[in-house]
C-alpha atoms as a PDB file:
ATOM      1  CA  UNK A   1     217.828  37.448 374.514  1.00  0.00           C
ATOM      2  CA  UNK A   2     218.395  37.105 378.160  1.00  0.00           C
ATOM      3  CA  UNK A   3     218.108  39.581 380.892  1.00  0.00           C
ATOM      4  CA  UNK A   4     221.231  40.912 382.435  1.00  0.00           C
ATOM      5  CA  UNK A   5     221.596  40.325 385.897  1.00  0.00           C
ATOM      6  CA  UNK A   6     220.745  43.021 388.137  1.00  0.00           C
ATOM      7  CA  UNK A   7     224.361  43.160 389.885  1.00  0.00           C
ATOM      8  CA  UNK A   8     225.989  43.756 386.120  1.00  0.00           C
ATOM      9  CA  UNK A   9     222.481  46.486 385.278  1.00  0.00           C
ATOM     10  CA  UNK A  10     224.606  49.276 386.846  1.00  0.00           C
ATOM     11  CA  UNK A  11     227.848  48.840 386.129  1.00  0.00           C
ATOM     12  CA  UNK A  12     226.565  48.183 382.158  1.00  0.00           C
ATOM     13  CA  UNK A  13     224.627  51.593 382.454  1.00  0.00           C
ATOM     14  CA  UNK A  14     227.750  53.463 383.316  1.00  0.00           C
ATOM     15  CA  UNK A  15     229.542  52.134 380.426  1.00  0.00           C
ATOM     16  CA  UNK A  16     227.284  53.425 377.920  1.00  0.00           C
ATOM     17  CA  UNK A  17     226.406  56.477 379.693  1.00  0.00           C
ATOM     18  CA  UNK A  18     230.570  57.002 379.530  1.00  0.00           C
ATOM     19  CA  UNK A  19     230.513  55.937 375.962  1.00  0.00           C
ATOM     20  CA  UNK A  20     227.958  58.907 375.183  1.00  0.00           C
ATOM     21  CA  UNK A  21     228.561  61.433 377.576  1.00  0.00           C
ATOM     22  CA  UNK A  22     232.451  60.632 377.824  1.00  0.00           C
ATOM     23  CA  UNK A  23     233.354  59.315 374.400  1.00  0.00           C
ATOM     24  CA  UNK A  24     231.348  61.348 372.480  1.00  0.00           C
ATOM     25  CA  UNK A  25     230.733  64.417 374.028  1.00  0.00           C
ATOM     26  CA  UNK A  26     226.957  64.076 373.714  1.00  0.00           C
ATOM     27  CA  UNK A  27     224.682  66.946 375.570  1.00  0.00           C
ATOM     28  CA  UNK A  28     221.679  66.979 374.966  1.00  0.00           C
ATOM     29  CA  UNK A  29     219.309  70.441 375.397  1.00  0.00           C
ATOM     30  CA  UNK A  30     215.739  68.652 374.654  1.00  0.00           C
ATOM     31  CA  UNK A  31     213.985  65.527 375.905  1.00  0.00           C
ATOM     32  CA  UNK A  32     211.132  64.297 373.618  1.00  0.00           C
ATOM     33  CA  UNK A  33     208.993  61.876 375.849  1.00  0.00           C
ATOM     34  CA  UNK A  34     206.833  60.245 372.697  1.00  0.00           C
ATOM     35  CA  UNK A  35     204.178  58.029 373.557  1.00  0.00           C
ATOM     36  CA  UNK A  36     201.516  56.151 371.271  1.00  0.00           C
ATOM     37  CA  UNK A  37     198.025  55.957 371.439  1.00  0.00           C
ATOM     38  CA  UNK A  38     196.694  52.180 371.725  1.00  0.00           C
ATOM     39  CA  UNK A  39     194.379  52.160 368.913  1.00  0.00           C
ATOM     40  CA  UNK A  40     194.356  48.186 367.451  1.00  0.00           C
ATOM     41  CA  UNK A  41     196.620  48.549 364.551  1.00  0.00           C
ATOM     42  CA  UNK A  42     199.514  50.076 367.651  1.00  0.00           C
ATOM     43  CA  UNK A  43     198.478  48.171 370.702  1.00  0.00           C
ATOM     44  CA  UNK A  44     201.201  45.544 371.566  1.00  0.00           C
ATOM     45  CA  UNK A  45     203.571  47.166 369.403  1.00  0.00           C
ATOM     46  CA  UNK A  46     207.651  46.394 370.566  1.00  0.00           C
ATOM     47  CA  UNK A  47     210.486  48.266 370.631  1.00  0.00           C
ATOM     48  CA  UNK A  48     211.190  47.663 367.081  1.00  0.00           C
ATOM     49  CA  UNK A  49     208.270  49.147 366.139  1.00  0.00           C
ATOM     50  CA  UNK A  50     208.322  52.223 368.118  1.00  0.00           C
ATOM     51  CA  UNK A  51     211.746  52.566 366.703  1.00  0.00           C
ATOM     52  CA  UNK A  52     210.220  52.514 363.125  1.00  0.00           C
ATOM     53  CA  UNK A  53     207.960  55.656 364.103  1.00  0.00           C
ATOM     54  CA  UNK A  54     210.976  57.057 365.433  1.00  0.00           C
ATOM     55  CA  UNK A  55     212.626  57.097 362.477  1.00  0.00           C
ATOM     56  CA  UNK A  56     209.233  58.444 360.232  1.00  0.00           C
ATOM     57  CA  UNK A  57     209.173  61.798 363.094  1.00  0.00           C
ATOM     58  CA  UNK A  58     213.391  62.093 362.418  1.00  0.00           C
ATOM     59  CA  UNK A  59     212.633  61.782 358.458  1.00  0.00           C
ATOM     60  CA  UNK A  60     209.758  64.743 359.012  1.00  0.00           C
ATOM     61  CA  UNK A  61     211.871  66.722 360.924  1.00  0.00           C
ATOM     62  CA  UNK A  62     215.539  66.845 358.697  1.00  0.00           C
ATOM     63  CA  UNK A  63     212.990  67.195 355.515  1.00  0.00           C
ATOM     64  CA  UNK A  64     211.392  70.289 357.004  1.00  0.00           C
ATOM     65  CA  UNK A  65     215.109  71.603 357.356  1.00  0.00           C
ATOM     66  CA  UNK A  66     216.551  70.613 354.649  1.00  0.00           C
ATOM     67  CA  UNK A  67     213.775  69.531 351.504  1.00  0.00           C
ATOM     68  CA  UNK A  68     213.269  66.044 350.824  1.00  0.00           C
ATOM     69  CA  UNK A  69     217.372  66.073 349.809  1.00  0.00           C
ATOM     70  CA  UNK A  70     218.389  66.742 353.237  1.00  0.00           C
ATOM     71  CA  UNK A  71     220.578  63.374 353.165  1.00  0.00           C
ATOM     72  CA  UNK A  72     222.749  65.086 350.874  1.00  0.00           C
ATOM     73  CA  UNK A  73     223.928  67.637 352.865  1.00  0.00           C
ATOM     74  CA  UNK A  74     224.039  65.969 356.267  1.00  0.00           C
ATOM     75  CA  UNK A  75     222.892  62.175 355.801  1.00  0.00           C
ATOM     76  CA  UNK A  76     221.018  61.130 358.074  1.00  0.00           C
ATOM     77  CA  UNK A  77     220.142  63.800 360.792  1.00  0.00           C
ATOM     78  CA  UNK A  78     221.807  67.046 361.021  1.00  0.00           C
ATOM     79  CA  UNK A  79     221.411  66.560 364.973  1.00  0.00           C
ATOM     80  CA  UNK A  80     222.553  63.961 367.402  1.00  0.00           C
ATOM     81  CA  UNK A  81     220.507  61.519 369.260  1.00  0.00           C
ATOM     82  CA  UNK A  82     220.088  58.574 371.826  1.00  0.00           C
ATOM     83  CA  UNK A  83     216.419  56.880 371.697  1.00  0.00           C
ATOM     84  CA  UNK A  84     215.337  54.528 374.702  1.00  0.00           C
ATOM     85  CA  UNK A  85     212.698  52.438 374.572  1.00  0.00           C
ATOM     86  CA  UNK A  86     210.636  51.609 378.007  1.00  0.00           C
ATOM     87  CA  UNK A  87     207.328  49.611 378.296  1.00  0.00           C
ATOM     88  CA  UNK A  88     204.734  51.661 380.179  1.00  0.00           C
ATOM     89  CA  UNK A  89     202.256  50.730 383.206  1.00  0.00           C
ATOM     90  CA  UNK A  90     199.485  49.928 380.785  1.00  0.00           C
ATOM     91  CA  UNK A  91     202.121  47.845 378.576  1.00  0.00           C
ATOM     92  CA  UNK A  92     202.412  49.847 375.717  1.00  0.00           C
ATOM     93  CA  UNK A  93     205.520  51.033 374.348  1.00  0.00           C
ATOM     94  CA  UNK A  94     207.190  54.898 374.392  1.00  0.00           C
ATOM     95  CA  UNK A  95     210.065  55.973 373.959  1.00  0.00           C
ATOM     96  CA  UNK A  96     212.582  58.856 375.217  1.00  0.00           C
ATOM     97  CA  UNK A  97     214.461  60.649 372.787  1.00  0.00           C
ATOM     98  CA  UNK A  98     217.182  62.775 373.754  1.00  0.00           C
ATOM     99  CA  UNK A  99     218.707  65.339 371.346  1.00  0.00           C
ATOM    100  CA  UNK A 100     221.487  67.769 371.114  1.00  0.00           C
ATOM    101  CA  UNK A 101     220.096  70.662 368.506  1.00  0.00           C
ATOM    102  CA  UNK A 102     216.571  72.897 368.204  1.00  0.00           C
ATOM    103  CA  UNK A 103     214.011  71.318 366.812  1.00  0.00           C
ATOM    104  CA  UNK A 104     211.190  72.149 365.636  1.00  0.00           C
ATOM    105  CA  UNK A 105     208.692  71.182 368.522  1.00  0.00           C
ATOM    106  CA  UNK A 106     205.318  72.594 367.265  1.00  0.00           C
ATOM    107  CA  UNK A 107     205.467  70.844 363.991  1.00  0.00           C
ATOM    108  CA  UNK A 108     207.258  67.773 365.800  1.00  0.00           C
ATOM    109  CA  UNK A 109     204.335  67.773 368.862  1.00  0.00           C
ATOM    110  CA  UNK A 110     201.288  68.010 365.915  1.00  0.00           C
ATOM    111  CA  UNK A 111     202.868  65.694 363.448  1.00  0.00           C
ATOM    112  CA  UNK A 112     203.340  62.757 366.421  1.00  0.00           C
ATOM    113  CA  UNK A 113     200.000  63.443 367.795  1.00  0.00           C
ATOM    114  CA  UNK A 114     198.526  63.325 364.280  1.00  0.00           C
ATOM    115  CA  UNK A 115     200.403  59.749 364.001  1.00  0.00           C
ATOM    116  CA  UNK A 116     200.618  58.619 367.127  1.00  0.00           C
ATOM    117  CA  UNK A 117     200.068  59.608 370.487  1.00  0.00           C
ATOM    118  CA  UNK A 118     200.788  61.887 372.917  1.00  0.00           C
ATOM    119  CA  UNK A 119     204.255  64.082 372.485  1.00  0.00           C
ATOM    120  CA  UNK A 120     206.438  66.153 375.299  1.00  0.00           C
ATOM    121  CA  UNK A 121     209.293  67.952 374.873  1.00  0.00           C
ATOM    122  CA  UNK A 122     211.640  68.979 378.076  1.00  0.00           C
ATOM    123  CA  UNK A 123     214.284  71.519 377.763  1.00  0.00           C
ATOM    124  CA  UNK A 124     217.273  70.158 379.827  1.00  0.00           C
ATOM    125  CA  UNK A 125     219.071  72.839 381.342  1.00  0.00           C
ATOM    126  CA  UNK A 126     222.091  70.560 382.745  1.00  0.00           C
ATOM    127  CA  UNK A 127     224.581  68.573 381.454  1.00  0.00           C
ATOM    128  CA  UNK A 128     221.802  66.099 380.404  1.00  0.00           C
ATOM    129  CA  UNK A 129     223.936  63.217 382.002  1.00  0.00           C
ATOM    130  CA  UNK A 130     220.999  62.039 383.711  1.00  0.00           C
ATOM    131  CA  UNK A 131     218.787  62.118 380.930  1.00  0.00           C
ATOM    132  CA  UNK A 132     221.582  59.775 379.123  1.00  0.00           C
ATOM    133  CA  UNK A 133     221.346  57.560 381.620  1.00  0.00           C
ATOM    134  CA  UNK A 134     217.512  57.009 381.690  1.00  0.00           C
ATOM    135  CA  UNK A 135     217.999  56.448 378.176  1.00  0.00           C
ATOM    136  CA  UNK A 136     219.865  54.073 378.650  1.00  0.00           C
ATOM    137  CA  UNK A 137     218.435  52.233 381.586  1.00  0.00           C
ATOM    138  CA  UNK A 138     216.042  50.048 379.822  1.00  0.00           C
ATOM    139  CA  UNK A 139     218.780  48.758 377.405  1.00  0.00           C
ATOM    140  CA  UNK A 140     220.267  46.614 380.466  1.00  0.00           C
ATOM    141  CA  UNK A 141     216.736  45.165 380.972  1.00  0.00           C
ATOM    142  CA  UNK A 142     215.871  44.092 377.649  1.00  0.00           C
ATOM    143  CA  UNK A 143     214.949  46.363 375.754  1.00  0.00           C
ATOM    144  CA  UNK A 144     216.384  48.581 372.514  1.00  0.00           C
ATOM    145  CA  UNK A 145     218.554  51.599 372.295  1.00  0.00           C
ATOM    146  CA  UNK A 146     219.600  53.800 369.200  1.00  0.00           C
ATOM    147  CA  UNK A 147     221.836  56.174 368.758  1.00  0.00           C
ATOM    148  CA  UNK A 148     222.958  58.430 366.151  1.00  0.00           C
ATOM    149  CA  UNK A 149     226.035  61.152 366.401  1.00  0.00           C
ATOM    150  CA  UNK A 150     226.369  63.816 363.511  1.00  0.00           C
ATOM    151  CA  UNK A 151     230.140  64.747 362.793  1.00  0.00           C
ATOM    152  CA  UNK A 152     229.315  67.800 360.503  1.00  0.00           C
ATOM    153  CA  UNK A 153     229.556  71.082 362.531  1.00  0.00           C
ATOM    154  CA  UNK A 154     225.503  71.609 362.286  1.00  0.00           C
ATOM    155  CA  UNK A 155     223.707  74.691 363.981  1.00  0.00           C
ATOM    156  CA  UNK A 156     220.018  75.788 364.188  1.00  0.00           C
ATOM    157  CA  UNK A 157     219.291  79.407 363.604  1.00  0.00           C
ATOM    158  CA  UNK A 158     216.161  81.037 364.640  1.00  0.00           C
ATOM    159  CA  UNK A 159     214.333  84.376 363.990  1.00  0.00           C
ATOM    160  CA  UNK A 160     211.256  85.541 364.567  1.00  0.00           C
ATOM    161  CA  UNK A 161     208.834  82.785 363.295  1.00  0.00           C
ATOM    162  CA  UNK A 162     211.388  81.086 361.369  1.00  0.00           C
ATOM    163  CA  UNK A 163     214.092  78.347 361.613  1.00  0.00           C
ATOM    164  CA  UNK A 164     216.863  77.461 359.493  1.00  0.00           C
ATOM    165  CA  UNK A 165     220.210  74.896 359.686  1.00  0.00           C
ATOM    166  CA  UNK A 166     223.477  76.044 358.468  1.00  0.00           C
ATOM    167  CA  UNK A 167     227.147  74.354 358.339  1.00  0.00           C
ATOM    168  CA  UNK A 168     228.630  76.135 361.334  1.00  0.00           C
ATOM    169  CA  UNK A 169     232.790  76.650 361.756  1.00  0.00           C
ATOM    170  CA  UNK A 170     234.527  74.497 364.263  1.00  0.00           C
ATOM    171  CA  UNK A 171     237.175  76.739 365.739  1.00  0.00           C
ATOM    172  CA  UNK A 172     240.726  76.049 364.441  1.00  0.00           C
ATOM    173  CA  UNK A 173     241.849  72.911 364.940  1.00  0.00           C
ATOM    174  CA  UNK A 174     238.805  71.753 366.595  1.00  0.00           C
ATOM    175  CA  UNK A 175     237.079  68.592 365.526  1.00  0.00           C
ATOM    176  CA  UNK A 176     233.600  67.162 366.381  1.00  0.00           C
ATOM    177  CA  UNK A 177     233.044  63.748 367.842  1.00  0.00           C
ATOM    178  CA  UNK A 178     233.691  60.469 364.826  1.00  0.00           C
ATOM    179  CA  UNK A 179     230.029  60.282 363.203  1.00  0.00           C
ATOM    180  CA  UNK A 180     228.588  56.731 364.453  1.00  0.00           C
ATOM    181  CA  UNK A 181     225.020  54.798 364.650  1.00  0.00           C
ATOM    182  CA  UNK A 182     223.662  52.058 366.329  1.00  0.00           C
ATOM    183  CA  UNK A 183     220.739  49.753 367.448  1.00  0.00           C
ATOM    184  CA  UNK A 184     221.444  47.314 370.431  1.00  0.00           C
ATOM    185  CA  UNK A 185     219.399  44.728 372.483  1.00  0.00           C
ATOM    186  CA  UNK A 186     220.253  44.313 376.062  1.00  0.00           C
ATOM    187  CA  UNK A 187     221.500  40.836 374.926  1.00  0.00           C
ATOM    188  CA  UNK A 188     223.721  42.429 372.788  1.00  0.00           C
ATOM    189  CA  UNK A 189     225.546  44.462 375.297  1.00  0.00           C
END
């Protein structure tokens, strides 16, 4: 994979924040900031496998919605997502997750730092645009992005100490954004 050049990084960066934000209609209401400890077995672990953890917290968190059959009802998340990975100072790998439903955060926060690392969740209280776009940012220089839209009309409902998800009615003649999934290198784009 090569880098791309740094006159084409932001012009490439608007393109896929478009394709989210634009395309798809993403908007996201939580940033999950997921770092990992650098214990031997983790320590100069890639993107790839920071993306594998990923996708162990995402299993955890549709299978404490929806039973270990949750795949049946709304395959493979019943929220929407865009994962980033970045390198941090120290050279270890994190990742920023951003996501367009509830989710559980105090089982999510002690099941990562059980695994993992360290685990922060940020409600975004704007159009999440910019959090798109820093998701997107290290895809341009090298790195790996994944993304994963959920067509079903999905919504979280909450009561006092407990959560739920339930198929929720578009209105008439309304239709979500086309389900669709992805993994990309930056050479790849």
């Amino acid at each position: 994979m090569s880098e791309v050049p740094p006159a084409d990084r932001d012009e490439l960066r608007e393109a896929w924040v478009h394709m989210f934000v634009g395309d798809h209609a993403f908007r996201p209401i939580t940033h999950l900031i997921l770092t990992f400890d650098q214990v031997e077995r983790r320590r100069g672990m890639g993107p790839e496998g920071g993306l594998r953890w990923w996708l162990k917290l995402n299993r955890f968190i549709n299978e404490l919605a929806g039973g270990q059959r949750y795949q049946d009802k709304w395959k493979h998340a019943y929220y929407s997502y865009i994962v980033g990975t970045e390198f941090h100072e120290l050279g270890g790998v994190h990742l920023h997750v951003a996501v367009d439903k509830w989710i559980p955060y105090r089982e999510v926060h002690d099941w990562w730092e059980r695994s993992c690392g360290i685990c922060r969740l940020v409600h975004i209280k704007d159009s999440g645009q910019a959090l798109v776009a820093y998701c997107v940012k290290e895809v341009v220089k090298d790195m790996m992005l994944t993304w994963w839209f959920q067509a079903e009309p999905w919504e979280v409902v909450t009561g006092e100490g407990t959560w739920h998800v339930q198929r929720c009615r578009a209105p008439a003649g309304e239709t979500g954004p086309a389900r669709a999934d992805g993994v990309v290198f930056a050479g790849d784009s």
